[in-house]
Every structure is written in C-alpha cells, then in structure tokens.
Protein backbone atom coordinates (compact mmCIF):
# COMPACT_ATOMS: atom_id res chain seq x y z
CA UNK A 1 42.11 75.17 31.58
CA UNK A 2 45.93 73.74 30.58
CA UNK A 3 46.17 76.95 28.48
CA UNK A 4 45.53 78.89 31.72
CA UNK A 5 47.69 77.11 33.67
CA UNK A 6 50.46 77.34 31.44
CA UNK A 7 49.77 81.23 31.09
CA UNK A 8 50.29 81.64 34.67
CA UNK A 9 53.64 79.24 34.68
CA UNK A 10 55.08 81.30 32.38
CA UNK A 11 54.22 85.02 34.07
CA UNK A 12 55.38 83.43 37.10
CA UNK A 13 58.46 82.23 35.51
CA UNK A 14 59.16 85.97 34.08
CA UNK A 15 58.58 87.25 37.74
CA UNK A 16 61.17 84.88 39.12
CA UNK A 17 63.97 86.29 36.61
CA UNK A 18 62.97 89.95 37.41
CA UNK A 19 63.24 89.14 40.45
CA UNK A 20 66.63 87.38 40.34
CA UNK A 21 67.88 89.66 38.06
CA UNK A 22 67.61 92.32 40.61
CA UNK A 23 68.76 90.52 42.70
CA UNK A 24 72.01 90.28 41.10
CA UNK A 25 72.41 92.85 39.02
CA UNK A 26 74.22 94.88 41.81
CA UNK A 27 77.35 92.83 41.26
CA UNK A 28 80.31 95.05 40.34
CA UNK A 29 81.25 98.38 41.38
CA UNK A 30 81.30 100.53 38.07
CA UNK A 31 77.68 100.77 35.89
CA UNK A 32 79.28 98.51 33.14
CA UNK A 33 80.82 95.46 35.11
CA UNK A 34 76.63 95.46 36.35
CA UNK A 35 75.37 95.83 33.32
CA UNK A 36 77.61 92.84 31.96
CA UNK A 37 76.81 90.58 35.24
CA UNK A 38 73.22 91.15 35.11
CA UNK A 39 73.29 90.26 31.35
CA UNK A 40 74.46 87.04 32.19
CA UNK A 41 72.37 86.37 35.51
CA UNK A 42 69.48 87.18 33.19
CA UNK A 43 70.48 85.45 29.92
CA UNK A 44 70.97 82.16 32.35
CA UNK A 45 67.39 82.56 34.52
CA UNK A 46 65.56 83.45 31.10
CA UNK A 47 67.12 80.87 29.26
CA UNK A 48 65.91 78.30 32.30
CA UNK A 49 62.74 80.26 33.08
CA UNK A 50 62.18 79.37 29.42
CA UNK A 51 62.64 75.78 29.52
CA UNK A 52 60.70 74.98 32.47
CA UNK A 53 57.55 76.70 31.03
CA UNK A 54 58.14 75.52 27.49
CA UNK A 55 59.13 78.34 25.76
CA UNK A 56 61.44 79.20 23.38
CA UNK A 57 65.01 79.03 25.38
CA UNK A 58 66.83 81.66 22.96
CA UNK A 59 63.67 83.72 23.12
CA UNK A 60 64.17 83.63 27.31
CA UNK A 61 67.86 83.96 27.42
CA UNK A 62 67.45 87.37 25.23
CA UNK A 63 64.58 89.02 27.44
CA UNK A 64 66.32 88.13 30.17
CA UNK A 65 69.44 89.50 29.11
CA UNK A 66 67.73 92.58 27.90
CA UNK A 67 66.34 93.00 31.59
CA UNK A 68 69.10 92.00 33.31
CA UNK A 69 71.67 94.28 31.42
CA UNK A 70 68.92 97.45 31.72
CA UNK A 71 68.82 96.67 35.72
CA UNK A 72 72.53 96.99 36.51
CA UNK A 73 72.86 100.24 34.24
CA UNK A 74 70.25 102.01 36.06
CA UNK A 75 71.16 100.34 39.76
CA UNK A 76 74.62 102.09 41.28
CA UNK A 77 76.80 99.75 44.31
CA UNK A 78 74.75 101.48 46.73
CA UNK A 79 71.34 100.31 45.36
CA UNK A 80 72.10 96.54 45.71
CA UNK A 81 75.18 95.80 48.17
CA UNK A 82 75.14 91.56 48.34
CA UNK A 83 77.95 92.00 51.12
C-alpha cells in the first residue's frame, strides 16, 4: 500500500510541473527567451517536485527542464499571455 501511495505522489507531482510549466512557459516574446524561461520554471518545479516525492532531485530538475524548454518552443506570445 506505501508503494502505491508513493506511486501516485509522484504522478501527481509530475502533473503539477506540467502543469506549471505551461503555465509559464509563455514568458518572453521571441520562441527562444520561452524556451530558456520554461527551462528554468521546469528545472526549479522538477527539481522540487522531486524532493517532495523522494526522487532523485537532478533526475527532476532535467525532465522538467526537458518539458519546460519543449513547451515554450512550441507555445508562441499569443498561446500563453500572463498579462
């Protein structure tokens, strides 16, 4: 049952930085300025994603980088507009 529980910490945990990495991706106005800001709003929500659960905090901050730098390529400044 703890192996279940943990299980479903840790896909909720990844959920939370898709979700905030979406989220933020959309700052900057040219495709590499989001790229580079969702990097970093993923590195830092993987990295803490992974901590909480109990996972590996490099392993985290990569995924989440890896996500986070794929969402603000493929999002332009009129996908996402935080203003």
């Amino acid at each position: 049952m703890h192996t279940q529980i943990l299980k479903n910490s840790r896909i909720l945990a990844l959920g939370a930085v898709v979700a905030l990495t979406v989220a933020l991706a959309g700052c900057g106005t040219t495709t590499g300025e989001r790229a580079t800001s969702g990097a970093g709003v993923g590195a830092a929500v993987g990295a803490g994603a992974a901590a909480v659960t109990g996972g590996s905090v490099v392993q985290g901050a990569v995924i989440g980088g890896g996500v986070g730098a794929a969402t603000g390529a493929a999002t332009d400044k009129d996908d996402i507009n935080l203003e």
